[in-house]
N, C-alpha and C. Protein backbone atom coordinates (compact mmCIF):
# COMPACT_ATOMS: atom_id res chain seq x y z
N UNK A 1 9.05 -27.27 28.85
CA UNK A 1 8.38 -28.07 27.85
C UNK A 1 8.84 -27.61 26.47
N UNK A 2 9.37 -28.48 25.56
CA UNK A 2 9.69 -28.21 24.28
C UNK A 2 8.53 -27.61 23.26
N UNK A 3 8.68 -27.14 22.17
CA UNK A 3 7.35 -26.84 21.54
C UNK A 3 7.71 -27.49 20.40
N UNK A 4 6.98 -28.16 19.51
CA UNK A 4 7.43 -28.60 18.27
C UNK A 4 6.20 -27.85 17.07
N UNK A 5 7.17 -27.27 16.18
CA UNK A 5 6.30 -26.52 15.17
C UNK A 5 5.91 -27.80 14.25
N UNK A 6 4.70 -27.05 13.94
CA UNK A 6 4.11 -27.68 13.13
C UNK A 6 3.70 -26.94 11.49
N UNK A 7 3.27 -28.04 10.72
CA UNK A 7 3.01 -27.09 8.82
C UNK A 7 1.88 -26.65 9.37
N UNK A 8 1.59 -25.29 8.47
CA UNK A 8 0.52 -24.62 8.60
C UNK A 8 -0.49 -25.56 8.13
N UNK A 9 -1.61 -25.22 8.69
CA UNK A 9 -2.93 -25.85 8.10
C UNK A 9 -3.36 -25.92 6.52
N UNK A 10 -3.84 -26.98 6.17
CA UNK A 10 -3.80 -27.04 4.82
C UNK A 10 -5.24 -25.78 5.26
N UNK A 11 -5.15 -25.57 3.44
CA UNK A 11 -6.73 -24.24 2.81
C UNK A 11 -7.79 -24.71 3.24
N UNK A 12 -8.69 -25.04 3.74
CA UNK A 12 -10.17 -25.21 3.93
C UNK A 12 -10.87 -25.34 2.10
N UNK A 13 -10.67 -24.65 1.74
CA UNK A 13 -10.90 -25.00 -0.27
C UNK A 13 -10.47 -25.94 -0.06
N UNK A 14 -9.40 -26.28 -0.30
CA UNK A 14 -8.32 -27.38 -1.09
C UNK A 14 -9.03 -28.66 -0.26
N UNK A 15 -9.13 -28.64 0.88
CA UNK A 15 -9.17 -30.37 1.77
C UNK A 15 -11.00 -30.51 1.41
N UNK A 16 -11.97 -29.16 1.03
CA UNK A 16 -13.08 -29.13 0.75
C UNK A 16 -13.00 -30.07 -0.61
N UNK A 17 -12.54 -28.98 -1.49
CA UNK A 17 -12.86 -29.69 -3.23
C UNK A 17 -12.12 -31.36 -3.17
N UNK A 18 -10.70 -31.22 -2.45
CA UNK A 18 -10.36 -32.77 -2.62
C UNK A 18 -11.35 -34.24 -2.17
N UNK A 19 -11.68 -33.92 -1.03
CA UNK A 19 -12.49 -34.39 -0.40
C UNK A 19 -13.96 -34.83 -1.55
N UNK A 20 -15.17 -33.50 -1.97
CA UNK A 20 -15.50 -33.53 -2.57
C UNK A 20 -15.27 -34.53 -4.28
N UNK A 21 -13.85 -34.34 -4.33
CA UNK A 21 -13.77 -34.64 -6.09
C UNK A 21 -14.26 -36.38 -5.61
N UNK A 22 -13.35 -36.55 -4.57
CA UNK A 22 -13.22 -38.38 -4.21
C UNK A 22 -14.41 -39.11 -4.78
N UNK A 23 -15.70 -38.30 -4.55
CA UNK A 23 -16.82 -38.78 -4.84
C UNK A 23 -17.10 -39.25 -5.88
N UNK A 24 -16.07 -38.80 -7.17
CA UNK A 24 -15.98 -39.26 -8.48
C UNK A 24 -15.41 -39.00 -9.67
N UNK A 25 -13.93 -38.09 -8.89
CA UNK A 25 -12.70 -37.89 -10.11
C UNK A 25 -11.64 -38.51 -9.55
N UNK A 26 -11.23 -39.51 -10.25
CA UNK A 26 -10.25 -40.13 -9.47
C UNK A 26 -8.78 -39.22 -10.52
N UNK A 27 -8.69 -38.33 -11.71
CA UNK A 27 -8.16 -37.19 -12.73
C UNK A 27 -8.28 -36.52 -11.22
N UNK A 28 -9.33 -35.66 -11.16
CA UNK A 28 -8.82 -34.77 -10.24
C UNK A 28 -8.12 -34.75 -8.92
N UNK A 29 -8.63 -35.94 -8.37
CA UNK A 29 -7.52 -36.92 -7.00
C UNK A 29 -6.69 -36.61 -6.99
N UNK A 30 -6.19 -37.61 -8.39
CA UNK A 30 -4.77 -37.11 -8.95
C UNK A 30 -3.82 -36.39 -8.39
N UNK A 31 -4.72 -35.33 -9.33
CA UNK A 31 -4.16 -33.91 -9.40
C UNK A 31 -3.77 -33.08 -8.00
N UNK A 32 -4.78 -33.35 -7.41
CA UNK A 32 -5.01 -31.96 -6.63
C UNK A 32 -3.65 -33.08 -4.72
N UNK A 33 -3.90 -34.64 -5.04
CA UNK A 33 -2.90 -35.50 -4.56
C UNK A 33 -1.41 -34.91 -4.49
N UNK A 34 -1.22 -34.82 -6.11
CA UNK A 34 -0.09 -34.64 -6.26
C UNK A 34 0.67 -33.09 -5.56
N UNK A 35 -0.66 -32.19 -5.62
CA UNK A 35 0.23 -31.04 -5.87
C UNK A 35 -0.13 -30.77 -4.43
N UNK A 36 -0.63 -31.52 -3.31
CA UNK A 36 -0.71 -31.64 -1.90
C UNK A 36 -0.55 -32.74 -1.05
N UNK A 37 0.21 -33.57 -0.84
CA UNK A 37 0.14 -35.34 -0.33
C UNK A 37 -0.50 -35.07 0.78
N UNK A 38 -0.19 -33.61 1.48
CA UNK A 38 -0.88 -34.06 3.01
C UNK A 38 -2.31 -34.39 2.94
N UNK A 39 -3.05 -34.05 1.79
CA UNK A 39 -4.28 -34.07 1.82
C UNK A 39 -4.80 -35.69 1.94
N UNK A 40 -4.15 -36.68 1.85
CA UNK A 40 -4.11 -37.98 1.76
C UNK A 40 -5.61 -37.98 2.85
N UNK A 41 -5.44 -38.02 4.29
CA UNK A 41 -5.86 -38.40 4.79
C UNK A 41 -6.94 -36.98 5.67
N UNK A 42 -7.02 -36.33 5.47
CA UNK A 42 -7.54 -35.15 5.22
C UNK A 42 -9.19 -34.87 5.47
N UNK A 43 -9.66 -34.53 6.34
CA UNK A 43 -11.17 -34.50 6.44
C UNK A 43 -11.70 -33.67 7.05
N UNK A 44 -12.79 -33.30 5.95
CA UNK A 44 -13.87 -32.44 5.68
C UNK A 44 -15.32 -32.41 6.81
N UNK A 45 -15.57 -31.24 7.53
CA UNK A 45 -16.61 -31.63 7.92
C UNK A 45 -17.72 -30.78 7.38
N UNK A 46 -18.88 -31.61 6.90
CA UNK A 46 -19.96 -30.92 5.89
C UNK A 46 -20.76 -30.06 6.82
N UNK A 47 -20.75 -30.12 8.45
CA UNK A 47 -21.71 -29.65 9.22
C UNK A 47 -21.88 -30.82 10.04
N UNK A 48 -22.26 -30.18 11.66
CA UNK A 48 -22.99 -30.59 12.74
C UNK A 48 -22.06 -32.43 12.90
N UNK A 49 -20.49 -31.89 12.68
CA UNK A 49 -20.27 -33.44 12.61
C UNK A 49 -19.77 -34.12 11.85
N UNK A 50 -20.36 -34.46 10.18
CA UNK A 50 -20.22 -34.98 9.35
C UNK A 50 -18.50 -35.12 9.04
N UNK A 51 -18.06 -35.96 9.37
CA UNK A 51 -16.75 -35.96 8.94
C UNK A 51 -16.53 -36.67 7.87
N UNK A 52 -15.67 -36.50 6.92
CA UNK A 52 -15.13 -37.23 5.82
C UNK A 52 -13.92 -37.07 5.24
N UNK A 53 -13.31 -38.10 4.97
CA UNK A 53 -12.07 -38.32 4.11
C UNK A 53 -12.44 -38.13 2.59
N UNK A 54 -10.86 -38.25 2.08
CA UNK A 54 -11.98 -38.91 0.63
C UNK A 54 -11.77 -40.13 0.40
N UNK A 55 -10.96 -40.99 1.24
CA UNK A 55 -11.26 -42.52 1.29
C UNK A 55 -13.16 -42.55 1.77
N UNK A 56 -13.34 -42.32 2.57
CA UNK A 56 -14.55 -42.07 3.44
C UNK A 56 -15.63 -41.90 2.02
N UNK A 57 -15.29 -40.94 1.34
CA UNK A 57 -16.24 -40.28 0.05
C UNK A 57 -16.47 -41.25 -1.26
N UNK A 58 -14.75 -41.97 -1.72
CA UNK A 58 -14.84 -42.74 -2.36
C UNK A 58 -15.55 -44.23 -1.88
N UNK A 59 -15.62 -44.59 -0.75
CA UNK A 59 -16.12 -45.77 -0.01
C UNK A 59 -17.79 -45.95 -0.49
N UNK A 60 -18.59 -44.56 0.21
CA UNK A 60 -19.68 -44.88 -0.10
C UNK A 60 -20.60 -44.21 -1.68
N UNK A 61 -19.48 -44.10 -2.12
CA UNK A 61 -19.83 -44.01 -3.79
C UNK A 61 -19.91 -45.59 -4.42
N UNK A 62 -19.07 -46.31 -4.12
CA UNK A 62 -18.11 -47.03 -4.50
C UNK A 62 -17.04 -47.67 -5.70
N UNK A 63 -16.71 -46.20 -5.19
CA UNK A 63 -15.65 -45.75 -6.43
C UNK A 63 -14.29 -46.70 -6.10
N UNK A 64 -14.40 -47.65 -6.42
CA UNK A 64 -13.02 -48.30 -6.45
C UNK A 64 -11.89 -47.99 -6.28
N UNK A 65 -11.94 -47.39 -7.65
CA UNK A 65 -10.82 -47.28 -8.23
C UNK A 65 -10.11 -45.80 -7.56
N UNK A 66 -10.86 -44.78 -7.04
CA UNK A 66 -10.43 -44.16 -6.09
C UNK A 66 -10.21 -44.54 -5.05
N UNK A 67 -10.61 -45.20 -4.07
CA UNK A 67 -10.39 -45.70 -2.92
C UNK A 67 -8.97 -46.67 -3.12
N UNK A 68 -8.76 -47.51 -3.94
CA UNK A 68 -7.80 -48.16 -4.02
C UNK A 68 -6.36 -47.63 -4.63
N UNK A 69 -6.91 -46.59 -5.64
CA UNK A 69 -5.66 -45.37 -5.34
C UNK A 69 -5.23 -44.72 -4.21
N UNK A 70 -6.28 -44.24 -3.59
CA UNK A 70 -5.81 -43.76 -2.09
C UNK A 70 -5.15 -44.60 -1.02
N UNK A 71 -5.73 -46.05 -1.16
CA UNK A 71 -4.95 -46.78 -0.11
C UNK A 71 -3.57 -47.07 -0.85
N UNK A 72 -3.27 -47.32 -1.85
CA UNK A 72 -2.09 -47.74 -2.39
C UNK A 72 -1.06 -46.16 -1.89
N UNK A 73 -1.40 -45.01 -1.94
CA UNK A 73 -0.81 -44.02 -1.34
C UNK A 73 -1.00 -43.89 0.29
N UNK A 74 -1.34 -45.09 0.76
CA UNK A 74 -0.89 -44.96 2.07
C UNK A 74 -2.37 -44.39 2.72
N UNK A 75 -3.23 -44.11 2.38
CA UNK A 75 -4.63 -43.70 3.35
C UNK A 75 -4.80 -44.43 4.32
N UNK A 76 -5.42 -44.20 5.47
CA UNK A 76 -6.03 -44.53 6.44
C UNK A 76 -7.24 -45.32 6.32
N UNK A 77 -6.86 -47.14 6.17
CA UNK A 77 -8.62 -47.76 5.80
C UNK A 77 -9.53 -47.62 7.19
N UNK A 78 -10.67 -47.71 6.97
CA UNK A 78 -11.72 -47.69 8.17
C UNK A 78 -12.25 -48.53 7.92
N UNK A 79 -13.30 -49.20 8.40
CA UNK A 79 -14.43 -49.94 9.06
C UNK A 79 -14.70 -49.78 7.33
N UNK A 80 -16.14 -48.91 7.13
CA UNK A 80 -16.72 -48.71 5.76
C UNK A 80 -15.75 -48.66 4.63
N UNK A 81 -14.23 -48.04 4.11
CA UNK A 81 -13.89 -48.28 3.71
C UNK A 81 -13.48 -50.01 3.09
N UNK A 82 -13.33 -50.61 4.42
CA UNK A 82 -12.72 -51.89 4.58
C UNK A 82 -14.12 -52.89 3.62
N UNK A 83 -15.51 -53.05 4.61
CA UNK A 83 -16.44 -52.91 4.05
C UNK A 83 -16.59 -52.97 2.05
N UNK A 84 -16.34 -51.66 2.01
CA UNK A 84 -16.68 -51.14 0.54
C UNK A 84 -15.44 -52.48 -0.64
N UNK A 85 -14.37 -52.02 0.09
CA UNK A 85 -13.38 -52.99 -0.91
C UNK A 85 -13.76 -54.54 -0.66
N UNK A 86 -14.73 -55.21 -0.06
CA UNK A 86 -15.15 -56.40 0.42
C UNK A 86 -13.85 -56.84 1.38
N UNK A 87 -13.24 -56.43 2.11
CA UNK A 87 -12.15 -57.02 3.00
C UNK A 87 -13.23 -57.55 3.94
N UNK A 88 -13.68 -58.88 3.99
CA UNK A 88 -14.63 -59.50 4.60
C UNK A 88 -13.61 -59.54 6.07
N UNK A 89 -12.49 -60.55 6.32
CA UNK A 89 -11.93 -60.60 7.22
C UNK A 89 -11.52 -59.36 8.34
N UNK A 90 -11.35 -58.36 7.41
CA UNK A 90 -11.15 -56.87 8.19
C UNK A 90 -12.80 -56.35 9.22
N UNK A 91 -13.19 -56.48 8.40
CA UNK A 91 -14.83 -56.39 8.89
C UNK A 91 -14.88 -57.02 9.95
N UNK A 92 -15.14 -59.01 9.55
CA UNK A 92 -15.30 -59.71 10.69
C UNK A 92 -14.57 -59.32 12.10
N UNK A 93 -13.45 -59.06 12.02
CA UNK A 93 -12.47 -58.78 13.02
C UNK A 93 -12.41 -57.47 13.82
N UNK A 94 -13.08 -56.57 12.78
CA UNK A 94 -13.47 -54.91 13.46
C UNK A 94 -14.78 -55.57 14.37
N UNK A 95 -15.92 -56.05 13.96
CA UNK A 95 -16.64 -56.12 14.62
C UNK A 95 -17.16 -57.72 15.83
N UNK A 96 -15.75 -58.44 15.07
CA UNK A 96 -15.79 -59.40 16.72
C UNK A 96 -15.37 -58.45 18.24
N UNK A 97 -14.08 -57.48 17.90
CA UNK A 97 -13.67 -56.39 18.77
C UNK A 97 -14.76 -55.56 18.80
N UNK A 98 -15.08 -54.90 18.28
CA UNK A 98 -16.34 -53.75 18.54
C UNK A 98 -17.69 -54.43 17.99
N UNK A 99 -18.66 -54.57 18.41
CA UNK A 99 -20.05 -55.25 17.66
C UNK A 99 -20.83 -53.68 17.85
N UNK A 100 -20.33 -53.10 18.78
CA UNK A 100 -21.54 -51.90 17.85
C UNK A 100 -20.55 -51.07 17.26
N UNK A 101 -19.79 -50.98 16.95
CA UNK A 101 -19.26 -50.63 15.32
C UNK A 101 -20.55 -50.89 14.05
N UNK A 102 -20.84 -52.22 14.11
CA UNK A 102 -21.68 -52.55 13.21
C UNK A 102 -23.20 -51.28 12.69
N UNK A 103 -23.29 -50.79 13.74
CA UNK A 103 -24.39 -49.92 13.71
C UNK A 103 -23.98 -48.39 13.57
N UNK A 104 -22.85 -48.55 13.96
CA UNK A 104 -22.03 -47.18 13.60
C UNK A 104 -22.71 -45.84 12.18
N UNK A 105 -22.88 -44.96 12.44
CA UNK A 105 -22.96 -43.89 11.17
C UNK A 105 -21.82 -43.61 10.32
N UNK A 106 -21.56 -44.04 9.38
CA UNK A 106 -20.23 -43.56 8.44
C UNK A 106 -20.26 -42.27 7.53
N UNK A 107 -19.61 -41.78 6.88
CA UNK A 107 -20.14 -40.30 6.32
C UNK A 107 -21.51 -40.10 5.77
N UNK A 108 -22.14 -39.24 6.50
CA UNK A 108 -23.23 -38.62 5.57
C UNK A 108 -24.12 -39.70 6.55
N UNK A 109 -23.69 -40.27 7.58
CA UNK A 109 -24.92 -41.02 8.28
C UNK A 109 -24.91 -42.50 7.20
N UNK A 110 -24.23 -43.03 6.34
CA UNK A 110 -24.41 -44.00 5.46
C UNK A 110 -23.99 -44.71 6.58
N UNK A 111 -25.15 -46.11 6.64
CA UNK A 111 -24.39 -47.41 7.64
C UNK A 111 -23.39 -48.42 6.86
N UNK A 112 -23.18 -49.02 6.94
CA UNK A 112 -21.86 -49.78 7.40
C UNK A 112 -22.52 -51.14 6.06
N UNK A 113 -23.59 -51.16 5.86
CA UNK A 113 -24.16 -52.13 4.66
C UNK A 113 -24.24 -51.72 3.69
N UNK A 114 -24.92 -50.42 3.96
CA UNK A 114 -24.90 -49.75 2.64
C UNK A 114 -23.70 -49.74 1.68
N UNK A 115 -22.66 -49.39 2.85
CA UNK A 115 -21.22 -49.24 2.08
C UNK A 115 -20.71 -50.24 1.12
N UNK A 116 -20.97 -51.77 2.15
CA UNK A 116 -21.00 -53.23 1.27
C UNK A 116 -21.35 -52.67 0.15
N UNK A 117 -22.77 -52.46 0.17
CA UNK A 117 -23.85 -52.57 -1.16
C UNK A 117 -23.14 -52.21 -2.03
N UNK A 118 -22.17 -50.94 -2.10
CA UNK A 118 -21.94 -50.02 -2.83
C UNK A 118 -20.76 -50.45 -3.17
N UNK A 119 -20.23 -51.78 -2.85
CA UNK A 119 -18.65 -52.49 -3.45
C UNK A 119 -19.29 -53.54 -4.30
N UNK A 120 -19.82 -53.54 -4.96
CA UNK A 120 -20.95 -54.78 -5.71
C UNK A 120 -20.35 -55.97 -5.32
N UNK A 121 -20.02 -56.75 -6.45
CA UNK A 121 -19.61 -57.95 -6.43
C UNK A 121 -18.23 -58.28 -5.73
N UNK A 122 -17.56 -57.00 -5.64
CA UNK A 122 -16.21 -57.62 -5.37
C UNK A 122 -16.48 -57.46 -3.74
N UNK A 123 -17.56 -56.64 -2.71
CA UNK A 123 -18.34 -56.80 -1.67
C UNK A 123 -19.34 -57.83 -1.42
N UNK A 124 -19.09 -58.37 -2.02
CA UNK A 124 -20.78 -59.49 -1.39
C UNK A 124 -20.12 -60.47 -0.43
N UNK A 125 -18.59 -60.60 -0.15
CA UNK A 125 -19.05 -61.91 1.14
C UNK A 125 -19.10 -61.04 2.35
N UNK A 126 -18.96 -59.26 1.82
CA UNK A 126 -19.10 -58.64 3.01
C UNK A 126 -20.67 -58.51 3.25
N UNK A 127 -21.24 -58.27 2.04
CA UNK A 127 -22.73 -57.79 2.47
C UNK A 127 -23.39 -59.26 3.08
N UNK A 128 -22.63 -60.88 2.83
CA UNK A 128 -23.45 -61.92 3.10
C UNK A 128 -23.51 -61.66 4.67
N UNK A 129 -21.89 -61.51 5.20
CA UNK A 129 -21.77 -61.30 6.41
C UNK A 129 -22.53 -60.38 7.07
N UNK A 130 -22.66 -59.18 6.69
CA UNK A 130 -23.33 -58.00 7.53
C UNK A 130 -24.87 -58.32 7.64
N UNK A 131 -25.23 -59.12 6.57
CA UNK A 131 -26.64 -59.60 6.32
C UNK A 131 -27.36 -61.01 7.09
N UNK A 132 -26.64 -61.43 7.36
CA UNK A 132 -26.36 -62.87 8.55
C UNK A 132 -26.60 -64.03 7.18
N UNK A 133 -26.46 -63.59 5.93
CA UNK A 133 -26.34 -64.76 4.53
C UNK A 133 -25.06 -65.51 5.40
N UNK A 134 -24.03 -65.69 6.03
CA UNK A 134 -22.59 -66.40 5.36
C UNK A 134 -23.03 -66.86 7.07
């Protein structure tokens, strides 16, 4: 059997604070982006589970403008992410394939509406949908 090496593990700090900043420095993103790419997709677990990206972090803030930096660098969208940016069609289509997706826990236990909520206006034909409005 071949072995293929792999990069050392990113710092436990570094994927912590990045993770963390998502929540609402899209300056420190940046930063801490630049001077690590692997951290792109990168996740934090707060305890007993809790997993998070900082797509994941920026989603249920709904920090835009982080989240849409991160996907433009290639992040990994999810369900709530998808959600948060109002990708109504992404949604519909996650949950014609999975319907209990819909009930799913997203970081921090936030459901899957909330996240809508938290994309305001440029989310509402997601929240009409999740809400049985559309």
């Amino acid at each position: 059997m071949m072995s293929v090496s792999k990069p050392a593990a990113l710092a436990d700090e570094l994927v912590c604070e990045f993770v963390g900043q998502a929540h609402g420095s899209l300056d420190r993103v940046r930063e801490l982006l630049d001077q690590e790419p692997r951290l792109l997709d990168a996740a934090w677990d707060w305890g007993g589970g809790d997993w998070e990206t900082a797509l994941g972090a920026a989603a249920h803030m709904g920090r835009r403008d982080i989240a849409q930096y991160l996907l433009d660098r290639g992040a990994r969208l999810d369900l709530f992410s998808a959600a948060m940016m109002g990708y109504v069609e992404i949604v519909r289509s996650v949950l014609a394939a999975q319907p209990s997706a819909r009930h799913a826990p997203g970081p921090h236990g936030i459901p899957l509406e909330a996240h809508a909520r938290a994309g305001g206006e440029a989310a509402a034909d997601v929240l009409a949908f999740l809400t049985g409005g559309e």
